[in-house]
PDB file of N, CA and C in Angstrom:
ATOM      1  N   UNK A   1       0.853  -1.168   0.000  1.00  0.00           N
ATOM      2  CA  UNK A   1       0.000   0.000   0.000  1.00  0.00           C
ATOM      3  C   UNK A   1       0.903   1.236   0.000  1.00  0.00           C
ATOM      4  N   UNK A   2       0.581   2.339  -1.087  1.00  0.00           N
ATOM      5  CA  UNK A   2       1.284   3.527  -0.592  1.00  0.00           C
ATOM      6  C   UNK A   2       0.927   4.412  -0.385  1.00  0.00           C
ATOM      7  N   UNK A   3       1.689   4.986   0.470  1.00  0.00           N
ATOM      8  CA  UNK A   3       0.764   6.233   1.639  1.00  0.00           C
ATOM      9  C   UNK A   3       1.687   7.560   0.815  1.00  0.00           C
ATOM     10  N   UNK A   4       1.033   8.553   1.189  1.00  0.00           N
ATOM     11  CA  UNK A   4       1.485   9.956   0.659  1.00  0.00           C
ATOM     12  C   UNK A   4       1.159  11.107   2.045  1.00  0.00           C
ATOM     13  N   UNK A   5       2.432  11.419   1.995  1.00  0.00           N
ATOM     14  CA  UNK A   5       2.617  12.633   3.058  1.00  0.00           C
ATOM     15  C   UNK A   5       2.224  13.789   2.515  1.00  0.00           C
ATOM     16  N   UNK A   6       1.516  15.457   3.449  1.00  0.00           N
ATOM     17  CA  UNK A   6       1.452  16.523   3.107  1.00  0.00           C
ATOM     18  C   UNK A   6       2.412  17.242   3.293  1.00  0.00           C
ATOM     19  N   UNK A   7       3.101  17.847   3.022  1.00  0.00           N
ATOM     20  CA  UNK A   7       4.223  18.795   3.347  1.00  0.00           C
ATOM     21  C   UNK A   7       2.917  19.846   3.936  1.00  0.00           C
ATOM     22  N   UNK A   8       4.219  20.790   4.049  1.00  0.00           N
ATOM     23  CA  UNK A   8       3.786  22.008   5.194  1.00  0.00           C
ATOM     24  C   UNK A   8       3.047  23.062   4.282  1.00  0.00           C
ATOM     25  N   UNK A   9       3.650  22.900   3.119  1.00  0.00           N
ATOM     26  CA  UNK A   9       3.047  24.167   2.614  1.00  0.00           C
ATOM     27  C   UNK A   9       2.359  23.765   1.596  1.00  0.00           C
ATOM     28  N   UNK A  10       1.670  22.470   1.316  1.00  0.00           N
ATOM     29  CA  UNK A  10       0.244  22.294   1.273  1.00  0.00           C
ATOM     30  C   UNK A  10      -0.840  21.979   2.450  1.00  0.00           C
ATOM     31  N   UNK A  11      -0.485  21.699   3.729  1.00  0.00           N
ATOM     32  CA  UNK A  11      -1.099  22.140   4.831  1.00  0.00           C
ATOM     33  C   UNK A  11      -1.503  23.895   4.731  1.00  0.00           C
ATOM     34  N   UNK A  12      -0.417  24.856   4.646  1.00  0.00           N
ATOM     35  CA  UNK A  12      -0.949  25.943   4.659  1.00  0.00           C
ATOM     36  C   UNK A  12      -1.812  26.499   3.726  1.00  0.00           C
ATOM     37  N   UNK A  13      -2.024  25.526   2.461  1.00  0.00           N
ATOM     38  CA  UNK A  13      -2.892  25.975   1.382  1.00  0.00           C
ATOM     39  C   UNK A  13      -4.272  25.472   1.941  1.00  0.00           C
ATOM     40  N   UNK A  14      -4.324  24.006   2.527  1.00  0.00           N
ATOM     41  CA  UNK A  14      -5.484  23.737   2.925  1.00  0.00           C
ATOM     42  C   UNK A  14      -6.100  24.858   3.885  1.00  0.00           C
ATOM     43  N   UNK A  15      -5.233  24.781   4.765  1.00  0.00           N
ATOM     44  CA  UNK A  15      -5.745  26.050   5.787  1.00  0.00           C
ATOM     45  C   UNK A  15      -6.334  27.718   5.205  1.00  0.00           C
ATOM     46  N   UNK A  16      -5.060  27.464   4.221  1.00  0.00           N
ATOM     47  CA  UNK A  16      -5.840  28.787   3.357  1.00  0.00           C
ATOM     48  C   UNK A  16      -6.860  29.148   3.147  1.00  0.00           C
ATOM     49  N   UNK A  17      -7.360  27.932   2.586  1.00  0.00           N
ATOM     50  CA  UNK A  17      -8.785  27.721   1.402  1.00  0.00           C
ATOM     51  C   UNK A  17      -9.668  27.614   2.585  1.00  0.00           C
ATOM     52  N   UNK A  18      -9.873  26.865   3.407  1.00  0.00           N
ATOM     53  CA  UNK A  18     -10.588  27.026   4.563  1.00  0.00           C
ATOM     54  C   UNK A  18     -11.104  28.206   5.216  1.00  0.00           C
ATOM     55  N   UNK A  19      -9.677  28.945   5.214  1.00  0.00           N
ATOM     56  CA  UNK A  19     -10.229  30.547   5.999  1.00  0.00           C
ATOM     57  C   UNK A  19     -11.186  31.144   4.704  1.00  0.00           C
ATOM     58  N   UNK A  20     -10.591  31.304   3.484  1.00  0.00           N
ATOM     59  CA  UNK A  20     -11.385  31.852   2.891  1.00  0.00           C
ATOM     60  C   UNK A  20     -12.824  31.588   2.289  1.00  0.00           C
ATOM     61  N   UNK A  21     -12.813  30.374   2.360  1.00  0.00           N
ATOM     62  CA  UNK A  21     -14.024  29.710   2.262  1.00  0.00           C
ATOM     63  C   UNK A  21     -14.948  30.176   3.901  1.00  0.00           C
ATOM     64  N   UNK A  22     -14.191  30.297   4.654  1.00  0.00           N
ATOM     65  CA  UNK A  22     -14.930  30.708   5.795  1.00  0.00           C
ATOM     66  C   UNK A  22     -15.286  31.872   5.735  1.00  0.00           C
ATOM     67  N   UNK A  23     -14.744  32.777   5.487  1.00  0.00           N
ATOM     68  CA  UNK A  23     -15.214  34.469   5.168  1.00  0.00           C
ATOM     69  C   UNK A  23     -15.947  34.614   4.108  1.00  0.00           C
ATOM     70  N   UNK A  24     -16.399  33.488   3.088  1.00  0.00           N
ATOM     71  CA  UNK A  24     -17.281  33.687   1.839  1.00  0.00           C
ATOM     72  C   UNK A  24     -18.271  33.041   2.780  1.00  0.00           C
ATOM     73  N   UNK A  25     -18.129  32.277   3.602  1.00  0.00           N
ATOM     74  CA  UNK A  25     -19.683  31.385   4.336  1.00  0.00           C
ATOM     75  C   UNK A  25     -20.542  32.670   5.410  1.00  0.00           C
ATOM     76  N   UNK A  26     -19.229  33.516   6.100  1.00  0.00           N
ATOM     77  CA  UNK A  26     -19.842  34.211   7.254  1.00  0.00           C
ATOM     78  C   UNK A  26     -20.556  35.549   5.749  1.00  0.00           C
ATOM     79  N   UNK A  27     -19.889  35.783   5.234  1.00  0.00           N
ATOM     80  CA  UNK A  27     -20.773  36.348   3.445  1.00  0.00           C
ATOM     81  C   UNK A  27     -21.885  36.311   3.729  1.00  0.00           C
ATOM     82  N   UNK A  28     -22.089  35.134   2.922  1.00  0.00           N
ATOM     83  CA  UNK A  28     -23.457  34.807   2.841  1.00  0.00           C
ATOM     84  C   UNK A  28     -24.759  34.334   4.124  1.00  0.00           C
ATOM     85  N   UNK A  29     -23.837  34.329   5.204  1.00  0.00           N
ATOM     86  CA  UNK A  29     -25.297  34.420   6.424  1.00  0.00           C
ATOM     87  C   UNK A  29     -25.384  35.573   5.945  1.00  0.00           C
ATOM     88  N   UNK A  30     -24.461  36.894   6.564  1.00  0.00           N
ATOM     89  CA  UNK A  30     -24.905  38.103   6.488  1.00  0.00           C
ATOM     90  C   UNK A  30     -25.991  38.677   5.388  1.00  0.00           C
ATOM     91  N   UNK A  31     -25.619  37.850   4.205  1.00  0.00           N
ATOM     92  CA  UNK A  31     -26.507  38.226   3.062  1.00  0.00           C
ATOM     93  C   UNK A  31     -27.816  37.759   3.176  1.00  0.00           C
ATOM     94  N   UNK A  32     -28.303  36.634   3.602  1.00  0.00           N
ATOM     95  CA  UNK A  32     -29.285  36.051   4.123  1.00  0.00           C
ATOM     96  C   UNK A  32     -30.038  36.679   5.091  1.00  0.00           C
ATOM     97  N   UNK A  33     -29.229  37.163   5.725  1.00  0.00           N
ATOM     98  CA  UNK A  33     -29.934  37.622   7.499  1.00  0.00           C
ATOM     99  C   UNK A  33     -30.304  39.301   6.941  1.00  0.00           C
ATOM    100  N   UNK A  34     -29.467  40.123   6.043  1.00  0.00           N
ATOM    101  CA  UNK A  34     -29.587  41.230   5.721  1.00  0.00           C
ATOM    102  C   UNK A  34     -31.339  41.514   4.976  1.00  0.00           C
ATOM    103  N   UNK A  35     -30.986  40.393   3.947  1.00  0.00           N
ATOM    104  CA  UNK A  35     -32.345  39.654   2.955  1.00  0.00           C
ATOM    105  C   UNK A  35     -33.885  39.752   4.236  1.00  0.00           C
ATOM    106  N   UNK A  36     -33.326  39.275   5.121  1.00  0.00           N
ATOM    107  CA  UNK A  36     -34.789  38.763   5.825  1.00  0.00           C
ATOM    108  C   UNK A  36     -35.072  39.940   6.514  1.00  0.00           C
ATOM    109  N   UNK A  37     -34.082  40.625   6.821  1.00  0.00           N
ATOM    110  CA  UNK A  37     -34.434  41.798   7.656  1.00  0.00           C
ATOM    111  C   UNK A  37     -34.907  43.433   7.194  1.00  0.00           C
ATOM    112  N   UNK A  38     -34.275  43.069   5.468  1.00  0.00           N
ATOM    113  CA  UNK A  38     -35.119  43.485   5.169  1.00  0.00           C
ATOM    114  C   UNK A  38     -36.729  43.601   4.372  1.00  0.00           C
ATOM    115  N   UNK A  39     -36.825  42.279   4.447  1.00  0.00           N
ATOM    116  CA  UNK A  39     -38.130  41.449   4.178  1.00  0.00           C
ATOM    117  C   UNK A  39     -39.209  42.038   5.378  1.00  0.00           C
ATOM    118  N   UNK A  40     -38.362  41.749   6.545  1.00  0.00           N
ATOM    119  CA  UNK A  40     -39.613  41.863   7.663  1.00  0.00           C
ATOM    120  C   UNK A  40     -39.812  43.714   7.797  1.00  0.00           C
ATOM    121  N   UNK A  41     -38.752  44.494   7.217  1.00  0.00           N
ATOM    122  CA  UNK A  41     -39.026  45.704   7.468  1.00  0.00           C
ATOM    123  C   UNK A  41     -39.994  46.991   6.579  1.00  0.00           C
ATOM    124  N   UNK A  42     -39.971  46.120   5.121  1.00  0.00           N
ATOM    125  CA  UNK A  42     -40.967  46.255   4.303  1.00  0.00           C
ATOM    126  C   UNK A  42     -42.236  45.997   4.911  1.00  0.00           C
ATOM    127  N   UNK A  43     -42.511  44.931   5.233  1.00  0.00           N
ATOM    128  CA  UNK A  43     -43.571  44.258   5.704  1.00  0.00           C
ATOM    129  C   UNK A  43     -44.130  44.913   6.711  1.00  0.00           C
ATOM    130  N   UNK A  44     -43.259  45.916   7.368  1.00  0.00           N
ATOM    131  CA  UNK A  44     -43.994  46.093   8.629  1.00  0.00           C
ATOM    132  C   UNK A  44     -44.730  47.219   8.244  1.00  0.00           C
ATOM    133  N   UNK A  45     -43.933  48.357   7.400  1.00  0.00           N
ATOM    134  CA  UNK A  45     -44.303  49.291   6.890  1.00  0.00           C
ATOM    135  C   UNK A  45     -45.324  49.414   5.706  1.00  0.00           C
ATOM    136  N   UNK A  46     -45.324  48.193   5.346  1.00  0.00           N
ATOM    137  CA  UNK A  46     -46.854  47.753   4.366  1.00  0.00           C
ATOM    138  C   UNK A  46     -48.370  47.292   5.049  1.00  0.00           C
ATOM    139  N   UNK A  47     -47.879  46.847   6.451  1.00  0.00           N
ATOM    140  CA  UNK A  47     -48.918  46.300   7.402  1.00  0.00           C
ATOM    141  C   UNK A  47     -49.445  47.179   8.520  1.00  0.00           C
ATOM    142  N   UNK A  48     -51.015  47.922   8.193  1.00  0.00           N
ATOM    143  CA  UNK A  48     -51.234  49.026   9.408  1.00  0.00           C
ATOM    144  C   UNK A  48     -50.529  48.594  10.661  1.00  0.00           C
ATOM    145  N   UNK A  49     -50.518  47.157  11.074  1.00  0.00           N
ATOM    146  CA  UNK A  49     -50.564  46.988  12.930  1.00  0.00           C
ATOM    147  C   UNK A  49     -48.878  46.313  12.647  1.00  0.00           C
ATOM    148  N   UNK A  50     -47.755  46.769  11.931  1.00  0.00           N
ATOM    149  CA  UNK A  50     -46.456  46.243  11.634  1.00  0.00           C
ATOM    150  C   UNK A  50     -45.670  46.081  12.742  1.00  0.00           C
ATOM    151  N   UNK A  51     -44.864  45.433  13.079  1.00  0.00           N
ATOM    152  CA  UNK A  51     -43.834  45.079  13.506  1.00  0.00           C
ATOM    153  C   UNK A  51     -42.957  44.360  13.979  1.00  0.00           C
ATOM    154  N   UNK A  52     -41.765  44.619  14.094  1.00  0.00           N
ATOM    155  CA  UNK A  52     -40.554  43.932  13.912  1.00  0.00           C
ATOM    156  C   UNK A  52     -40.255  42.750  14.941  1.00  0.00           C
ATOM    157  N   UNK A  53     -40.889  41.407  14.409  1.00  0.00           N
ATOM    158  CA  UNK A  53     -39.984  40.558  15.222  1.00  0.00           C
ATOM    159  C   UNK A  53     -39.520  39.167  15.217  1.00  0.00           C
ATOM    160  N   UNK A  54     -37.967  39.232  15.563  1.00  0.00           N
ATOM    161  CA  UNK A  54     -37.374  38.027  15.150  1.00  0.00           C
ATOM    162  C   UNK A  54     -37.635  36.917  16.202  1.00  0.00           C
ATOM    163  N   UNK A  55     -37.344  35.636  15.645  1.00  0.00           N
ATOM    164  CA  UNK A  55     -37.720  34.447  16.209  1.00  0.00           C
ATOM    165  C   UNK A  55     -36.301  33.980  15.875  1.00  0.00           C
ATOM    166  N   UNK A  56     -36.102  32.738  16.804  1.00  0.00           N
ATOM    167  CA  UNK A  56     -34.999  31.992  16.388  1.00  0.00           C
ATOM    168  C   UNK A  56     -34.446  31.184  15.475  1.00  0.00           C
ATOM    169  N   UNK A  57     -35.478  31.070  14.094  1.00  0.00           N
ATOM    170  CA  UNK A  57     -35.518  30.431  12.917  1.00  0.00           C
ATOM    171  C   UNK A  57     -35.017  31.513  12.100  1.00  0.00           C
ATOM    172  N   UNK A  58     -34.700  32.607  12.530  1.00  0.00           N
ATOM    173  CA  UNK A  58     -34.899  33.961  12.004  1.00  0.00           C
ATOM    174  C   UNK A  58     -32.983  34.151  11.601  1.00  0.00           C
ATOM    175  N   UNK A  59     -32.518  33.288  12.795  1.00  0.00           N
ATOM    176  CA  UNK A  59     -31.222  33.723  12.698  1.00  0.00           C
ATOM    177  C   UNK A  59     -30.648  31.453  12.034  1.00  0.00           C
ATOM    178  N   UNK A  60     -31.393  31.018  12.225  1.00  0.00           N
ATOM    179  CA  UNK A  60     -30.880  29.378  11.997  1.00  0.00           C
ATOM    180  C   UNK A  60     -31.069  29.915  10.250  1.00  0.00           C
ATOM    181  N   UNK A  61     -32.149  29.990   9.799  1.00  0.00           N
ATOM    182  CA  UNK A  61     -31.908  30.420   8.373  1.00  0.00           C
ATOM    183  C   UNK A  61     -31.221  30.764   7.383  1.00  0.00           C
ATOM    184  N   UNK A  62     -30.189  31.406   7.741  1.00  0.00           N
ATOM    185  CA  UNK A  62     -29.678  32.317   6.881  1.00  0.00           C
ATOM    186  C   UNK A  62     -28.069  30.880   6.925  1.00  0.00           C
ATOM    187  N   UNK A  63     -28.498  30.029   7.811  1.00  0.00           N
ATOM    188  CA  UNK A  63     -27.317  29.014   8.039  1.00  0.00           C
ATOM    189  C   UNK A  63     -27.056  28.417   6.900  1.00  0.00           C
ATOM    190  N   UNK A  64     -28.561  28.462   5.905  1.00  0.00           N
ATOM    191  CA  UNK A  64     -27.837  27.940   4.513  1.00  0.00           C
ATOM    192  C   UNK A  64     -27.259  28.671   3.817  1.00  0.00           C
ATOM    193  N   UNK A  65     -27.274  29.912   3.511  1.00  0.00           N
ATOM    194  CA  UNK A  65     -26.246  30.904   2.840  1.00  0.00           C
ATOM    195  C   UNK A  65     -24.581  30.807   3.703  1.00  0.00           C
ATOM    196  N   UNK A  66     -24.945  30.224   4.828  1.00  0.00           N
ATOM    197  CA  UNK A  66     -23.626  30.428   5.238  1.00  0.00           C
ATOM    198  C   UNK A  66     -22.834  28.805   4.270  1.00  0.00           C
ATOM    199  N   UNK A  67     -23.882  27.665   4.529  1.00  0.00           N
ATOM    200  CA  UNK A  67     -22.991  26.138   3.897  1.00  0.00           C
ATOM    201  C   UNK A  67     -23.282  26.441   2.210  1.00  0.00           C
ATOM    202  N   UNK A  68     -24.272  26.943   1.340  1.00  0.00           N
ATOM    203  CA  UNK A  68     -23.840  27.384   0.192  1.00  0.00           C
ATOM    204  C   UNK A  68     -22.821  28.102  -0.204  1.00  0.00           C
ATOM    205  N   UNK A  69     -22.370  29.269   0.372  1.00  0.00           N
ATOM    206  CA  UNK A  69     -21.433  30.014  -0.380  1.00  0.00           C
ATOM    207  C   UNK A  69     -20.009  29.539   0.366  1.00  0.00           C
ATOM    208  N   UNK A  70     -19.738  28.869   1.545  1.00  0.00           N
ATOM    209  CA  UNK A  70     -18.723  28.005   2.246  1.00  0.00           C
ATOM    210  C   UNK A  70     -18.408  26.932   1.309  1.00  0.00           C
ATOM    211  N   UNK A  71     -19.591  26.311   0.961  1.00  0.00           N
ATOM    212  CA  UNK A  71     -18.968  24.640  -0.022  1.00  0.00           C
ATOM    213  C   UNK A  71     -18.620  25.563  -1.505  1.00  0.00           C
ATOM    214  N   UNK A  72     -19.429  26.531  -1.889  1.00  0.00           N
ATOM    215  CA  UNK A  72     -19.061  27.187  -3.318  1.00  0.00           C
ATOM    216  C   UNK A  72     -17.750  27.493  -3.247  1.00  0.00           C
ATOM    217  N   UNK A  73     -17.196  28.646  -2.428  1.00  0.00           N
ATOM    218  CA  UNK A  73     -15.792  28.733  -2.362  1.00  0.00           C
ATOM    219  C   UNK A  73     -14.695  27.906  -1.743  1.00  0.00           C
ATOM    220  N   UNK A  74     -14.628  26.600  -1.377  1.00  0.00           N
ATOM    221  CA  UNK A  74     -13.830  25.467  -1.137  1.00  0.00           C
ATOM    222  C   UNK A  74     -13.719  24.928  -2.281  1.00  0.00           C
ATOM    223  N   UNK A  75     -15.041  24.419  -2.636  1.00  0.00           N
ATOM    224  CA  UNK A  75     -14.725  24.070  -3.700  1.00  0.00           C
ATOM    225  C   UNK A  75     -14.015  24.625  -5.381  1.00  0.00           C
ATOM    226  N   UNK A  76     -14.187  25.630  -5.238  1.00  0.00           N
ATOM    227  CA  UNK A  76     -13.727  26.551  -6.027  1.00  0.00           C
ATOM    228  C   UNK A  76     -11.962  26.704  -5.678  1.00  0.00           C
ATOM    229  N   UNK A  77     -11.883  26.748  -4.887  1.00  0.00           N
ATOM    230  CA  UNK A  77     -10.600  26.995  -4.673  1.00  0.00           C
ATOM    231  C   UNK A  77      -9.578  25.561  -4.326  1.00  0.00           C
ATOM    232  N   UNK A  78     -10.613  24.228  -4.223  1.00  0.00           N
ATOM    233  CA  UNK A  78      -9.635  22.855  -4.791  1.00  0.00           C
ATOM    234  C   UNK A  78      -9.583  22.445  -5.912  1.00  0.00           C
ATOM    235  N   UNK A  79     -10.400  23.352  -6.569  1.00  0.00           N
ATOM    236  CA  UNK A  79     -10.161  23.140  -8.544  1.00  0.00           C
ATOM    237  C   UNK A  79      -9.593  23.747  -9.010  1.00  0.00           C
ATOM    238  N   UNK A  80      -9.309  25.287  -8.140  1.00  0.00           N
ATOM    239  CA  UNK A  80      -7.903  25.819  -9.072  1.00  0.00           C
ATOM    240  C   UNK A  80      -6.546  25.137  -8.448  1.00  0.00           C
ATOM    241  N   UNK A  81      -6.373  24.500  -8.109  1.00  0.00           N
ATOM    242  CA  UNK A  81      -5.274  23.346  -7.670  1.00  0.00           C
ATOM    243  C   UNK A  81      -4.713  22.426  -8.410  1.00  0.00           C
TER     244      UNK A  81
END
């Protein structure tokens, strides 16, 4: 069987791609959570008796913009490899 070692400085690429894939994931909550907030703020101002309020699904939500644009840019960045 043969085994294959990482050197160090493809460790630091993995790590790389990771962080940045992590700052494209925390991205897209924000974009998500921005999206809903301003969804509910339209809404309130379209609705005589309006207002603003979040629930805790409010903030779990936007968790898929965070694993969409996280797996988009990982993956993106082990194919330019």
């Amino acid at each position: 069987m043969k085994t294959e070692t990482i050197s160090s400085v493809e460790k630091i690429s993995i790590i790389s791609n990771i962080g940045k894939a992590l700052i494209a994931g925390v991205g897209g909550y924000i974009l998500f959570l921005g999206i809903l907030f301003a969804t509910k703020t339209i809404s309130m101002y379209l609705q005589p008796e309006g207002s603003i309020l979040f629930e805790m699904t409010d903030f779990v939500l936007p968790l898929i913009g965070f694993c969409l644009l996280f797996l988009i840019k990982f993956l993106e960045n082990l194919k330019v490899e």
